[in-house]
C-alpha atoms as a PDB file:
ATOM      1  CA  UNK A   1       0.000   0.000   0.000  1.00  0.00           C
ATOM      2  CA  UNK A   2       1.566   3.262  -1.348  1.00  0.00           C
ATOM      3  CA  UNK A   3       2.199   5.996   1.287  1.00  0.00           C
ATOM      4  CA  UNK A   4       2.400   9.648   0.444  1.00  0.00           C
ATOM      5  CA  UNK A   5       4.896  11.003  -2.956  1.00  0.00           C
ATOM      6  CA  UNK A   6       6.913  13.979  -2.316  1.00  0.00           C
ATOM      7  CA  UNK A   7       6.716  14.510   1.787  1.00  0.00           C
ATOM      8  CA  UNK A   8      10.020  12.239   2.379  1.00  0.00           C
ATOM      9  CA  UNK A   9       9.466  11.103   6.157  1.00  0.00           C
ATOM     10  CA  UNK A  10       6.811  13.282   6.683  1.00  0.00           C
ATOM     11  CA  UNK A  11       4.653  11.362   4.336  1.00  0.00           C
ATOM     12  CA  UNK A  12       2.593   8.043   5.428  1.00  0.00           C
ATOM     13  CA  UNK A  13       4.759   5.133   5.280  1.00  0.00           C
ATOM     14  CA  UNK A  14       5.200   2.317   2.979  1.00  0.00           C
ATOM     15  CA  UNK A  15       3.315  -1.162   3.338  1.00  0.00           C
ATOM     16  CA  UNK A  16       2.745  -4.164   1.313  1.00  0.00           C
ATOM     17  CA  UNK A  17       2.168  -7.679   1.513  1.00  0.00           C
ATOM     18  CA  UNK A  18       2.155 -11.294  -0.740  1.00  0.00           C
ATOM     19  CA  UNK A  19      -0.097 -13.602  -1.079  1.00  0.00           C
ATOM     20  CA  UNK A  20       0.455 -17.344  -1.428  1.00  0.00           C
ATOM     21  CA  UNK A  21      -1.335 -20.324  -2.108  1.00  0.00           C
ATOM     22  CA  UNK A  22      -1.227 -20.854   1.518  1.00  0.00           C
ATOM     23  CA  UNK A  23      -1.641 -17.529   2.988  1.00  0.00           C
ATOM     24  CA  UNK A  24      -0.792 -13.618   3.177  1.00  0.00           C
ATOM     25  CA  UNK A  25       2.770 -12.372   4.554  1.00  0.00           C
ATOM     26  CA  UNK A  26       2.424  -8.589   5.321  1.00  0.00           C
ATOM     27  CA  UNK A  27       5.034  -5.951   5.499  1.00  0.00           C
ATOM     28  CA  UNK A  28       4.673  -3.311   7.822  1.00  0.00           C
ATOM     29  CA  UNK A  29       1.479  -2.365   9.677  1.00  0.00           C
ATOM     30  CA  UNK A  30       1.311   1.168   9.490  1.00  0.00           C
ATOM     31  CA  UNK A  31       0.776   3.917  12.197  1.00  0.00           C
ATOM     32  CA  UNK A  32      -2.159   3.038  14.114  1.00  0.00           C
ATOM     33  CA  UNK A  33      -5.304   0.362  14.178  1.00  0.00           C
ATOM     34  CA  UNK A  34      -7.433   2.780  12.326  1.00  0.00           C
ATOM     35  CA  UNK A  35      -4.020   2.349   9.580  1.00  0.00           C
ATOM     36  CA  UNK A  36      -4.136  -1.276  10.168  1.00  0.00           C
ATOM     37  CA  UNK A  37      -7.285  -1.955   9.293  1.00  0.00           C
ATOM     38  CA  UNK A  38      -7.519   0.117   6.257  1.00  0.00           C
ATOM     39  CA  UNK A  39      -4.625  -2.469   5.107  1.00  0.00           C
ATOM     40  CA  UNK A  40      -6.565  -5.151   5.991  1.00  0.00           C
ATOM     41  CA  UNK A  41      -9.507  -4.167   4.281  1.00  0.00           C
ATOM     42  CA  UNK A  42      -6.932  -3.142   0.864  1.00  0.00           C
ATOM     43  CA  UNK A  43      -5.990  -7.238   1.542  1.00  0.00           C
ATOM     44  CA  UNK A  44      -9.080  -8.237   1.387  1.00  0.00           C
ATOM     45  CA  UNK A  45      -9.947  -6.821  -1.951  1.00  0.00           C
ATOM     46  CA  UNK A  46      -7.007  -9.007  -3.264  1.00  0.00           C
ATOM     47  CA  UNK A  47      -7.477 -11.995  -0.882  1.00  0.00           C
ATOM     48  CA  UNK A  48      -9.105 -13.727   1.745  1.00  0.00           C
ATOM     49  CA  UNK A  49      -6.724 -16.364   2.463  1.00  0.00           C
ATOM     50  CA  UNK A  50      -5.797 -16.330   6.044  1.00  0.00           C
ATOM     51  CA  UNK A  51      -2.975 -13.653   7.370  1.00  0.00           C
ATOM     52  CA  UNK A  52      -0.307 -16.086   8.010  1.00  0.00           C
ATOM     53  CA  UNK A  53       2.864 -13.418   9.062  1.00  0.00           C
ATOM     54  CA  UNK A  54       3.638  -9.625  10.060  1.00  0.00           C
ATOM     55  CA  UNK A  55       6.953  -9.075   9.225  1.00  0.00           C
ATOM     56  CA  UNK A  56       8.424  -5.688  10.750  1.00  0.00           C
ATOM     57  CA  UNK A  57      11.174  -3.520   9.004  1.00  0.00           C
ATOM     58  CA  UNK A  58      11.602  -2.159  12.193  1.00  0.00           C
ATOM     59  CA  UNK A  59      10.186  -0.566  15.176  1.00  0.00           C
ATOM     60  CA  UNK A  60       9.370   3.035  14.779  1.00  0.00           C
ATOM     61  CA  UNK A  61       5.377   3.645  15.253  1.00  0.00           C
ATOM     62  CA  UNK A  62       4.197   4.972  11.862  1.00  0.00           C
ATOM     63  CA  UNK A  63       5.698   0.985  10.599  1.00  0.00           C
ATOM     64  CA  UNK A  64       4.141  -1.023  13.367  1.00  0.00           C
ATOM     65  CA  UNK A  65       1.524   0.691  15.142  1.00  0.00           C
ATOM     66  CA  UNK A  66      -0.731  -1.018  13.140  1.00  0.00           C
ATOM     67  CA  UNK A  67       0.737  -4.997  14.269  1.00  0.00           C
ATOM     68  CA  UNK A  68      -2.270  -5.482  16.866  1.00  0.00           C
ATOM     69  CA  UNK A  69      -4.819  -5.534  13.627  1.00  0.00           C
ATOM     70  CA  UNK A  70      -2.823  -8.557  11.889  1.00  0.00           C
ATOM     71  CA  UNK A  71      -2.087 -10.226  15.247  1.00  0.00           C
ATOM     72  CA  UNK A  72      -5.786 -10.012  16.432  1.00  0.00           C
ATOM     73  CA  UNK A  73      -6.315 -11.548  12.238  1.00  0.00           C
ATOM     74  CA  UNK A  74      -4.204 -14.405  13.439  1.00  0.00           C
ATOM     75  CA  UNK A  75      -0.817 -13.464  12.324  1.00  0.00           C
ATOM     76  CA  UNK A  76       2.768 -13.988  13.790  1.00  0.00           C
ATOM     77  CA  UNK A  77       5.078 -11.052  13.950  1.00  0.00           C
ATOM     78  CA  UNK A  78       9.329 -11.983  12.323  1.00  0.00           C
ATOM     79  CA  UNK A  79      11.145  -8.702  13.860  1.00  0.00           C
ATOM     80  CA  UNK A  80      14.716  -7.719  14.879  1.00  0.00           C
ATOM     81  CA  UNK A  81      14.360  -8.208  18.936  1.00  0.00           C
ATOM     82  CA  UNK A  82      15.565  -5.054  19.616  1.00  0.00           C
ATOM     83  CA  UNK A  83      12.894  -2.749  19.772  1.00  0.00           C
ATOM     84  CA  UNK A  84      14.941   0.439  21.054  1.00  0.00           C
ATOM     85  CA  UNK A  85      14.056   4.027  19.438  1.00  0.00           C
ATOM     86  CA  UNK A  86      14.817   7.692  20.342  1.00  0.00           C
ATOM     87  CA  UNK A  87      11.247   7.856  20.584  1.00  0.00           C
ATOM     88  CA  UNK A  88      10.898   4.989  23.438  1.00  0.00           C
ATOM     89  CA  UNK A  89      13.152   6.390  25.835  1.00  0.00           C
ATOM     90  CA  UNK A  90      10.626   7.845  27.756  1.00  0.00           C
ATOM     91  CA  UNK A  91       8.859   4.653  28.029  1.00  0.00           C
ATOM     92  CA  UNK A  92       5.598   3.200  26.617  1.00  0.00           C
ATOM     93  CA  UNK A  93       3.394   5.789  28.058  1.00  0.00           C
ATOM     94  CA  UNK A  94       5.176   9.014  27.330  1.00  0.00           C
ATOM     95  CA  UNK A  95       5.556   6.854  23.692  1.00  0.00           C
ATOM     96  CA  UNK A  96       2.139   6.071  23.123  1.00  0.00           C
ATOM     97  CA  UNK A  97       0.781   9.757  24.844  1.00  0.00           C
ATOM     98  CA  UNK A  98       3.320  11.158  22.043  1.00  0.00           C
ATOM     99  CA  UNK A  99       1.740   9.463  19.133  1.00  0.00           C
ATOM    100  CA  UNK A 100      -1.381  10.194  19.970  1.00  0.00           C
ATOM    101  CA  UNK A 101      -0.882  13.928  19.502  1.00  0.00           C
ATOM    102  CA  UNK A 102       0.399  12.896  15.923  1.00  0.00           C
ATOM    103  CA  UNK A 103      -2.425  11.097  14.784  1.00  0.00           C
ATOM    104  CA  UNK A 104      -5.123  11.695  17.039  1.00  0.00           C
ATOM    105  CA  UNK A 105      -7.452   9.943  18.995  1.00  0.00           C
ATOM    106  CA  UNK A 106      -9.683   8.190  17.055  1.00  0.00           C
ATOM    107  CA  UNK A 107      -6.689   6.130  14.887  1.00  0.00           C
ATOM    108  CA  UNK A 108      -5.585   4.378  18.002  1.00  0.00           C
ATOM    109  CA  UNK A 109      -8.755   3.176  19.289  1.00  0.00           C
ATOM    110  CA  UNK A 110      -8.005  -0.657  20.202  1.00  0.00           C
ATOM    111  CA  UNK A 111      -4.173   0.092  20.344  1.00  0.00           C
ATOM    112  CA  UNK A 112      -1.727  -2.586  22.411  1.00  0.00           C
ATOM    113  CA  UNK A 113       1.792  -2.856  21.328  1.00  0.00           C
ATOM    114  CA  UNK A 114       2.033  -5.715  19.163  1.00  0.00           C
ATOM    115  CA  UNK A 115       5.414  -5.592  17.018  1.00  0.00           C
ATOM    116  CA  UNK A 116       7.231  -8.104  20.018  1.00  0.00           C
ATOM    117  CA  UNK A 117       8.030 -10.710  17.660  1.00  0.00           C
ATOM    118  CA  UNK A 118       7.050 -14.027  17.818  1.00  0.00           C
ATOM    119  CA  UNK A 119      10.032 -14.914  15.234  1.00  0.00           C
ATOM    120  CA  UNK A 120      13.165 -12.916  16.035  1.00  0.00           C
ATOM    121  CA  UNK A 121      15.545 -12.141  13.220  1.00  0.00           C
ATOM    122  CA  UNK A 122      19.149 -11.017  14.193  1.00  0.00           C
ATOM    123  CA  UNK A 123      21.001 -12.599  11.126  1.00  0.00           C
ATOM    124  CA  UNK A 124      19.221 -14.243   8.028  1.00  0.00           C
ATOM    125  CA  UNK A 125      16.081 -16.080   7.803  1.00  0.00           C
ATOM    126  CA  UNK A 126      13.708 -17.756   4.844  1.00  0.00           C
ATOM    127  CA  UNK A 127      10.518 -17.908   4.908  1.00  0.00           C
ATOM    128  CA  UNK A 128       8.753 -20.205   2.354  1.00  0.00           C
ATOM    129  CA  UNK A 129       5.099 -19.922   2.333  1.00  0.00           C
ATOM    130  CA  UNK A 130       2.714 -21.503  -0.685  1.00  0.00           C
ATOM    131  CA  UNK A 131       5.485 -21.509  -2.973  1.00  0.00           C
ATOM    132  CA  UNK A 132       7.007 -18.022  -2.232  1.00  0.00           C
ATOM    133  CA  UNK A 133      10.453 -17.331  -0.840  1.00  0.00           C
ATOM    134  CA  UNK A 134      10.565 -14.605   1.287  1.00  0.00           C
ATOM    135  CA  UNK A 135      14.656 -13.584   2.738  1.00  0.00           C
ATOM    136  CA  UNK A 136      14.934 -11.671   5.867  1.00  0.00           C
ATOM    137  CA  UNK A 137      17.726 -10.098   6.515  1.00  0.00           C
ATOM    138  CA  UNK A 138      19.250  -7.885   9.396  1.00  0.00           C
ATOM    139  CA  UNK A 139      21.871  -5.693   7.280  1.00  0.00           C
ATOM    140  CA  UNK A 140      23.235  -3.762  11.021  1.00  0.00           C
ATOM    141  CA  UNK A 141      22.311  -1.045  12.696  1.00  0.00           C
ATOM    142  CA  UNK A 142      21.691   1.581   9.896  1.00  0.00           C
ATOM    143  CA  UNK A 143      18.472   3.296  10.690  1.00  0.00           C
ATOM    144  CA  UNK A 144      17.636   1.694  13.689  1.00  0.00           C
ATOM    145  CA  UNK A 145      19.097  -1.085  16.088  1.00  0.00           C
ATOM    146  CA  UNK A 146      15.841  -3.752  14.526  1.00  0.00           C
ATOM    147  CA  UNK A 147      16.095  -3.090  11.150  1.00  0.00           C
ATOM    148  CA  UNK A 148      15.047  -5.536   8.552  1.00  0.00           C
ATOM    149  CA  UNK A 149      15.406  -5.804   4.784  1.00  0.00           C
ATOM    150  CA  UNK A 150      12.830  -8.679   3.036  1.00  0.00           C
ATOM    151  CA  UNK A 151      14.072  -9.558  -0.615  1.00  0.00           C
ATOM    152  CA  UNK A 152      11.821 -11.894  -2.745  1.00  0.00           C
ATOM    153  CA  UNK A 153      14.568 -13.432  -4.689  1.00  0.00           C
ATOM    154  CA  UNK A 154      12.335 -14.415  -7.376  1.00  0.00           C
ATOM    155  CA  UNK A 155      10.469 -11.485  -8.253  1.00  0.00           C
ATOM    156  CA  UNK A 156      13.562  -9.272  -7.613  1.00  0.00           C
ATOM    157  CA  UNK A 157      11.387  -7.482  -5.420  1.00  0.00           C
ATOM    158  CA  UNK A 158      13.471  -5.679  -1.823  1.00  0.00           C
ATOM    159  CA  UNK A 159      11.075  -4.053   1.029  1.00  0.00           C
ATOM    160  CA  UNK A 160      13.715  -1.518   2.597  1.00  0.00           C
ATOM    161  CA  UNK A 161      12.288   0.034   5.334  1.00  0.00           C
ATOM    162  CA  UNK A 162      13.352   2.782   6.266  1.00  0.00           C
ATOM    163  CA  UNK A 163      17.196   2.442   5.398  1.00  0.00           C
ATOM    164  CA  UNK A 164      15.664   3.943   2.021  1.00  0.00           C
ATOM    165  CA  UNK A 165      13.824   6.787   1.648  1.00  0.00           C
ATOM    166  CA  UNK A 166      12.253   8.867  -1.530  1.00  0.00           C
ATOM    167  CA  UNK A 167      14.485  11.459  -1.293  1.00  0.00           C
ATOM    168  CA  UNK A 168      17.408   9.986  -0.299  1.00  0.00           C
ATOM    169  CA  UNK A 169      17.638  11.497   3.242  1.00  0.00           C
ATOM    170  CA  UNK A 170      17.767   8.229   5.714  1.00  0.00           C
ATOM    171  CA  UNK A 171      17.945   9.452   9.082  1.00  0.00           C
ATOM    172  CA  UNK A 172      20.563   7.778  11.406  1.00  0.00           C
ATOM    173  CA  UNK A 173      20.069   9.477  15.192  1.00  0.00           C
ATOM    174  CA  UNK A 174      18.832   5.735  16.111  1.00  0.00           C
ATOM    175  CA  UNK A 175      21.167   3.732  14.170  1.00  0.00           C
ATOM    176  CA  UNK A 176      25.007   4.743  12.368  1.00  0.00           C
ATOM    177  CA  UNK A 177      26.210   6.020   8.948  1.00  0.00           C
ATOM    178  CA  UNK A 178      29.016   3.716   8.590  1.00  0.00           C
ATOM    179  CA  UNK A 179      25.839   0.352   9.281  1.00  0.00           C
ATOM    180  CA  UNK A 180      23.660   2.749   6.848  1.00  0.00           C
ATOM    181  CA  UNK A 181      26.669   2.373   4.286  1.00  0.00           C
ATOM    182  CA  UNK A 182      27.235  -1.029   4.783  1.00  0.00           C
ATOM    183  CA  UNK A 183      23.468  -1.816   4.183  1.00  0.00           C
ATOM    184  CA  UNK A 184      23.267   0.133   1.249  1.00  0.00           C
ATOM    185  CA  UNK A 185      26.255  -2.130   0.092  1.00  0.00           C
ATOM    186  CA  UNK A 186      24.050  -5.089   0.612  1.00  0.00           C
ATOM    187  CA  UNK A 187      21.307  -3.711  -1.136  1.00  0.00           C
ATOM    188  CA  UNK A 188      23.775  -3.012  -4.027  1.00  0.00           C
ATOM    189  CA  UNK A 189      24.588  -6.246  -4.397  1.00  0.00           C
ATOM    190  CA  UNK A 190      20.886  -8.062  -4.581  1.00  0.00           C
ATOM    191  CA  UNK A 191      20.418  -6.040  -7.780  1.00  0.00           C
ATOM    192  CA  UNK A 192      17.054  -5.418  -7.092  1.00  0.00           C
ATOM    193  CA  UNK A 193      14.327  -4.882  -9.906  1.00  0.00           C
ATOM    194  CA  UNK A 194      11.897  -3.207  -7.366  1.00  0.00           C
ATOM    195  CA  UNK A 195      12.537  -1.548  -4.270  1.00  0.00           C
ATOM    196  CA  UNK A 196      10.324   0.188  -1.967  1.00  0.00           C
ATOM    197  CA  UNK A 197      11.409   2.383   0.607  1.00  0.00           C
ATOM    198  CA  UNK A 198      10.109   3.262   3.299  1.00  0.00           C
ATOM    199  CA  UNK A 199       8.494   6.174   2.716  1.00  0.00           C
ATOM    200  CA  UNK A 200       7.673   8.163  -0.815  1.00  0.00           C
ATOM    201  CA  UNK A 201       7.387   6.596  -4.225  1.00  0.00           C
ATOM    202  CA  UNK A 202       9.314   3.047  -5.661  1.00  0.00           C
ATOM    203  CA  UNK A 203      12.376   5.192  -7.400  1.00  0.00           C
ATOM    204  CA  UNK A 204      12.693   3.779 -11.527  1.00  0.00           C
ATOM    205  CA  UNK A 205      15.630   2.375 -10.395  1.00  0.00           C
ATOM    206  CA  UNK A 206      16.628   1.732  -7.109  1.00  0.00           C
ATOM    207  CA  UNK A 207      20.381   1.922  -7.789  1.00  0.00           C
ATOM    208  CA  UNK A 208      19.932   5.680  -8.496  1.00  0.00           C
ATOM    209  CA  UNK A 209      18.135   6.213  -4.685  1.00  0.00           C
ATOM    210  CA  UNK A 210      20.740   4.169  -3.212  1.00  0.00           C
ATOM    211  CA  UNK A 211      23.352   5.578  -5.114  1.00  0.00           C
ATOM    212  CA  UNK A 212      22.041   9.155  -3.826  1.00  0.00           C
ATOM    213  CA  UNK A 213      21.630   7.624  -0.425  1.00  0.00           C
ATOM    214  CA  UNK A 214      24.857   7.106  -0.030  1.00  0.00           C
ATOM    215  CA  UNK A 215      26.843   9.804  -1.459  1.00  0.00           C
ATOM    216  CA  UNK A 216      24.803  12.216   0.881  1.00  0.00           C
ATOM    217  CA  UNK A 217      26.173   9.442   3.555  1.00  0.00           C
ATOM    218  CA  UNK A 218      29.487   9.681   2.242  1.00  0.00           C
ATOM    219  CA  UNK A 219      29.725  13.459   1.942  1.00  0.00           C
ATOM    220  CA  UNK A 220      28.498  13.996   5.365  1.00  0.00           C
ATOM    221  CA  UNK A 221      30.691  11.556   7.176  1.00  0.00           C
ATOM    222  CA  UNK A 222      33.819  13.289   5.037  1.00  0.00           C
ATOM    223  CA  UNK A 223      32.192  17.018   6.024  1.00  0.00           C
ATOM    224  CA  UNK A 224      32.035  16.262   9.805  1.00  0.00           C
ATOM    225  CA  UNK A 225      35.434  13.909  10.261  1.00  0.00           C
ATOM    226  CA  UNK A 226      36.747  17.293   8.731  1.00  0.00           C
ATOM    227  CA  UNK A 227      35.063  19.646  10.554  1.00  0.00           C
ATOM    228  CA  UNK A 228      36.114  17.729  14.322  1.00  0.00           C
ATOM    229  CA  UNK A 229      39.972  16.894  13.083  1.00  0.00           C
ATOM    230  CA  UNK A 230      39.799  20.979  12.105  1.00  0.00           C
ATOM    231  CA  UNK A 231      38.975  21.684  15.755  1.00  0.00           C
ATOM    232  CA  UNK A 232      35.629  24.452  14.716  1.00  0.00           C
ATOM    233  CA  UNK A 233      33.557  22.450  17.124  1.00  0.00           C
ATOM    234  CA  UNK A 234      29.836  21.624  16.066  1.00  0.00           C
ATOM    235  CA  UNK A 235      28.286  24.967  15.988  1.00  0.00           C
ATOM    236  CA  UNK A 236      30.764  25.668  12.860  1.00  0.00           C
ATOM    237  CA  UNK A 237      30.144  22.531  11.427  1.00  0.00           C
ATOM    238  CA  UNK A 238      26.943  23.405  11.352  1.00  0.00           C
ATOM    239  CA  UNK A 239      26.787  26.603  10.327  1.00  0.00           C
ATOM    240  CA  UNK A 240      26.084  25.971   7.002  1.00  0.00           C
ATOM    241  CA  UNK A 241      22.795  23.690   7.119  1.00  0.00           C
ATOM    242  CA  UNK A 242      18.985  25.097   7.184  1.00  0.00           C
ATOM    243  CA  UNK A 243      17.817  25.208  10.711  1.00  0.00           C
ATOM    244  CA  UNK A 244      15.419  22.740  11.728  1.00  0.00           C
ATOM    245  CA  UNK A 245      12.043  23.112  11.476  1.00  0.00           C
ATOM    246  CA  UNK A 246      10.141  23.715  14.655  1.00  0.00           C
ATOM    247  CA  UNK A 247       7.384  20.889  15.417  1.00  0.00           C
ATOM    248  CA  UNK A 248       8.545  19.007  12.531  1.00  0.00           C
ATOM    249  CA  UNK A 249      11.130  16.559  13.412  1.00  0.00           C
ATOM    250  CA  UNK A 250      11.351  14.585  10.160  1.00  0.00           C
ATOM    251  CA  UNK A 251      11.364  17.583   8.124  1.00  0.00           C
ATOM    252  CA  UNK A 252      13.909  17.452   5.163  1.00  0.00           C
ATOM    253  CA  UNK A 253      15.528  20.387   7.255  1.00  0.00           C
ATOM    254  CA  UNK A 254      15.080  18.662  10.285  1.00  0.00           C
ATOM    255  CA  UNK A 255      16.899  15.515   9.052  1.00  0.00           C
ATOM    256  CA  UNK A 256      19.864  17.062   7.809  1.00  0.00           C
ATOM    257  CA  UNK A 257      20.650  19.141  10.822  1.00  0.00           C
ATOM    258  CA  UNK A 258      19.977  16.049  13.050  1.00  0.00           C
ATOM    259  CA  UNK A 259      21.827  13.628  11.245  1.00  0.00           C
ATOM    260  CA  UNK A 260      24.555  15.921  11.232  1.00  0.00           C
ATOM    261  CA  UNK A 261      24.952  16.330  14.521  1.00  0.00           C
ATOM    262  CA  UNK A 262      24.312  12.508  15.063  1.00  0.00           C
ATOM    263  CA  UNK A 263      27.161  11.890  12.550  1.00  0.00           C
ATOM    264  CA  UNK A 264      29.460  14.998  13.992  1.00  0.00           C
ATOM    265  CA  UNK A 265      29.760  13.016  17.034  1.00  0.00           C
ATOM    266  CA  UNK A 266      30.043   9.714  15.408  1.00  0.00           C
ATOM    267  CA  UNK A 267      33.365  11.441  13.994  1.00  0.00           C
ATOM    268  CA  UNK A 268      34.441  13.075  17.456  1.00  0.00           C
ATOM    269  CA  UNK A 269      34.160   9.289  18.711  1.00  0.00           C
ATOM    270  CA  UNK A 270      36.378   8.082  15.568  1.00  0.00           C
ATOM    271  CA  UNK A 271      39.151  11.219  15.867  1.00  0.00           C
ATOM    272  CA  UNK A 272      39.415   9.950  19.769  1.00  0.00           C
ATOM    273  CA  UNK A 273      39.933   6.357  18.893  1.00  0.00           C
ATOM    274  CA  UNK A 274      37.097   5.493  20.005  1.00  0.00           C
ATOM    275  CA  UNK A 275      34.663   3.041  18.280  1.00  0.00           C
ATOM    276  CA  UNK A 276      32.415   4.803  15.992  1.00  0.00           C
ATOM    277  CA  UNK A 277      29.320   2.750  16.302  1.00  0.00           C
ATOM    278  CA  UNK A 278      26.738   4.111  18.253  1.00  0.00           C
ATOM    279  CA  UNK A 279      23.788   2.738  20.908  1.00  0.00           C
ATOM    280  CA  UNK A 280      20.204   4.047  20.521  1.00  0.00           C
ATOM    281  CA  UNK A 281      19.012   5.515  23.503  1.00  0.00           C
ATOM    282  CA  UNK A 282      16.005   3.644  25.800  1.00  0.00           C
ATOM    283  CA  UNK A 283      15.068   0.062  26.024  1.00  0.00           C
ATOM    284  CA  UNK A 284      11.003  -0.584  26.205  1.00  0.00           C
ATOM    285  CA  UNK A 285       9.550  -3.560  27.571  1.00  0.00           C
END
């Protein structure tokens, strides 16, 4: 199910889902029940075979807030175990009381957290189902600590999460640019056909969004190494980046400024000798 075109992360997420001879796999549950069901009811126009699997690109509410739908349909949730965010620090109540104010109301109406998984992924896993191959892969810690990538080998056809993103911006304050380069390097090499990102429209070819992906990854790592070995400290580093937008924290403005002071201190950490790779903050449940 096609999000929003031309809002980046500030557009409605990504889902989709397969169907099999022996049931439906879907991919993401969108950002509340009210979300969740209008996927289900999308499904349903395709299929009424039983919902056999949830499988989670990772954690962040707009991609799972949706999970208790499919679970109540009778589904089992494959998910990285680690279900840290930014956003969870404060706990499930401050999480959930947060949310709310995003969508409202109404949209979470029969909401219980639900993306726990019931098949945890921290490597690679298959999953056959009615003749379809479905690979699940953990490519590091690139957008968040439980991302996922699902490649359908057959069709060509990659579900990115978030790691991708229309317009190229992937934000990294819960994961690391160097894991966010690395994954990109495994995407590279399944060649896919079809990719869908997490957010915004499938790009002609995906080798041109992850291609643009990671040269902004590249440049910024190379801009802040160089701005910390210079000495400036991060106020002149950032000096010459938009400033964020107020009340929109996935703005395209927003993103830049955060990820570069996310990968400013990444750098500080690797001038020190310190290891670059980073922890997210908070642990829920």
């Amino acid at each position: 199910m096609p999000g929003d075109t031309g809002r980046g992360s500030e557009g409605r997420p990504n889902a989709g889902f397969i169907v099999t001879s022996d049931g439906v796999v879907v991919i993401d549950a969108l950002a509340s029940p009210a979300d969740g069901e209008r996927l289900l009811r999308s499904i349903r126009t395709v299929s009424h075979a039983p919902i056999r699997w949830l499988v989670l690109t990772h954690h962040h509410p707009d991609h799972t807030f949706g999970a208790i739908v499919f679970r109540r349909a009778g589904a089992r949730v494959i998910a990285h175990p680690d279900l840290r965010t930014l956003a969870s620090e404060g706990g499930d109540d401050a999480l959930l009381a947060d949310w709310v104010r995003v969508v409202g109301l109404p949209a979470m109406l029969g909401f219980q957290f639900a993306d726990t998984p019931s098949v945890a992924v921290t490597g690679t896993d298959t999953l056959r189902l009615g003749g379809r191959t479905l690979v699940i892969t953990h490519p590091g810690a690139a957008h968040t600590p439980g991302d996922l990538i699902i490649w359908l080998p057959a069709e060509r056809v990659l579900f990115a999460g978030d790691i991708l993103i229309e317009d190229g911006v992937t934000m990294m304050v819960d994961g690391n640019s160097g894991a966010l380069l690395h994954a990109l390097d495994v995407i590279d090499s399944l060649h896919p056909r079809i990719a869908v990102p997490g957010h915004g429209r499938l790009p002609p070819d995906p080798a041109v969004l992850v291609d643009t992906t990671r040269r902004y990854v590249t440049a910024l790592r190379r801009d802040m190494r160089a701005a910390v070995e210079q000495g400036g400290g991060m106020r002149k580093a950032m000096a010459g980046l938009p400033p964020a937008d107020e009340t929109r924290p996935v703005s395209l403005h927003s993103r830049l400024r955060r990820n570069a002071v996310w990968v400013y201190l990444e750098m500080e950490k690797a001038v020190m000798g310190l290891d670059d790779s980073t922890d997210s903050a908070g642990a829920r449940r």
